[in-house]
Protein backbone atom coordinates (compact mmCIF):
# COMPACT_ATOMS: atom_id res chain seq x y z
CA UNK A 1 48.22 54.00 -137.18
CA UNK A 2 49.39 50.99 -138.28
CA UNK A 3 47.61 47.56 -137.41
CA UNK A 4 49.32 45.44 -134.87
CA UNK A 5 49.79 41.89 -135.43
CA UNK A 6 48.08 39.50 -132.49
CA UNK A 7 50.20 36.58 -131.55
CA UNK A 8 47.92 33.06 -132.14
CA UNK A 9 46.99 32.07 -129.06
CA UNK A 10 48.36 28.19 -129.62
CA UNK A 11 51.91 29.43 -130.85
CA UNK A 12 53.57 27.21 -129.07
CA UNK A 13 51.89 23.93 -130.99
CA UNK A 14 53.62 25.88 -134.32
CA UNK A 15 57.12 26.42 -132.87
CA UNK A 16 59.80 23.36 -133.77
CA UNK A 17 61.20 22.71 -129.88
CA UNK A 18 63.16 19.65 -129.52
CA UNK A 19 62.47 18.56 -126.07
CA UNK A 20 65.73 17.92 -123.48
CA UNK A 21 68.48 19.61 -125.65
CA UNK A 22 68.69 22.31 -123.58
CA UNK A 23 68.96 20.43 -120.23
CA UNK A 24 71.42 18.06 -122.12
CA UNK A 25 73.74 21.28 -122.57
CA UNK A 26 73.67 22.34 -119.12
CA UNK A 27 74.26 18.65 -117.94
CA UNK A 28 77.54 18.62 -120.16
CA UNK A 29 78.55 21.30 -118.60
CA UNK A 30 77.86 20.14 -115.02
CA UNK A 31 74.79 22.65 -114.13
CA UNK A 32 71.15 22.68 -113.99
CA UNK A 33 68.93 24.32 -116.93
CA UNK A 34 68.27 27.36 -114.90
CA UNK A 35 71.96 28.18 -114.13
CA UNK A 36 72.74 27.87 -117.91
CA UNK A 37 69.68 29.70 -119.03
CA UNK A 38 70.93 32.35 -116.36
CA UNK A 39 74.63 32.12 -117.55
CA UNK A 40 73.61 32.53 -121.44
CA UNK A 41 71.01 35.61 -120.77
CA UNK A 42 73.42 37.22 -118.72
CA UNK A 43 76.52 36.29 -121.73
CA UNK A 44 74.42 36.33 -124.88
CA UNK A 45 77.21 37.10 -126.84
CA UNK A 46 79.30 34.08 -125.80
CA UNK A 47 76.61 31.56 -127.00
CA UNK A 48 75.52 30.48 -130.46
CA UNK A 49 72.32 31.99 -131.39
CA UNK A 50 70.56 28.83 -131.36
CA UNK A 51 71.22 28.69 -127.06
CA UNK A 52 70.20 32.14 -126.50
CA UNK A 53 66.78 31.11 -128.45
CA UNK A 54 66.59 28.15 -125.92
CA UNK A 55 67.16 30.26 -123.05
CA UNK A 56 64.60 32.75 -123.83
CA UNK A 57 61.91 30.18 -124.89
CA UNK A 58 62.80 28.58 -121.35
CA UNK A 59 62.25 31.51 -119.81
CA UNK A 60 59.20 32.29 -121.26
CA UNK A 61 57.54 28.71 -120.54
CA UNK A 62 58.89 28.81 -117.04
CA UNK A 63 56.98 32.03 -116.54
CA UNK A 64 53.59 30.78 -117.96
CA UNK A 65 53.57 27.72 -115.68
CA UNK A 66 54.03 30.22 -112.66
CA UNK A 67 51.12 32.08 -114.14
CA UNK A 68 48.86 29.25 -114.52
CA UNK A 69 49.94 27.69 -111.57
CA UNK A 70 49.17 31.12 -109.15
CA UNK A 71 45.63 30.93 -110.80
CA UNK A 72 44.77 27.61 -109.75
């Protein structure tokens, strides 16, 4: 079988996120962050690549505060 790659456990530190353009986005366009992320994951295909990234990377950091949050 073939040998699966682990994920680093600091990935995060290595990815290039430029913090508020997302929320500036969804403020142009008169809604909060989680509508848009909700509105681009539902539509992917309507956004540029670039958004859908943003979404999902959202998404995913949204989810590991509720983790870390429900283990305190």
């Amino acid at each position: 079988m073939a040998e699966e790659k682990k994920k680093p456990k600091k990935w995060i530190q290595k990815a290039d996120i430029k913090e508020g353009v997302f929320t500036a986005k969804a403020k142009r366009k008169g809604i909060t962050s989680a509508q848009l992320q909700e509105n681009v994951l539902a539509n992917p295909d309507k956004y540029d690549e670039r958004t859908v990234k943003q979404a999902r990377l959202r998404k995913t950091l949204i989810g590991l505060h509720k983790d870390k949050k429900s283990k305190q």
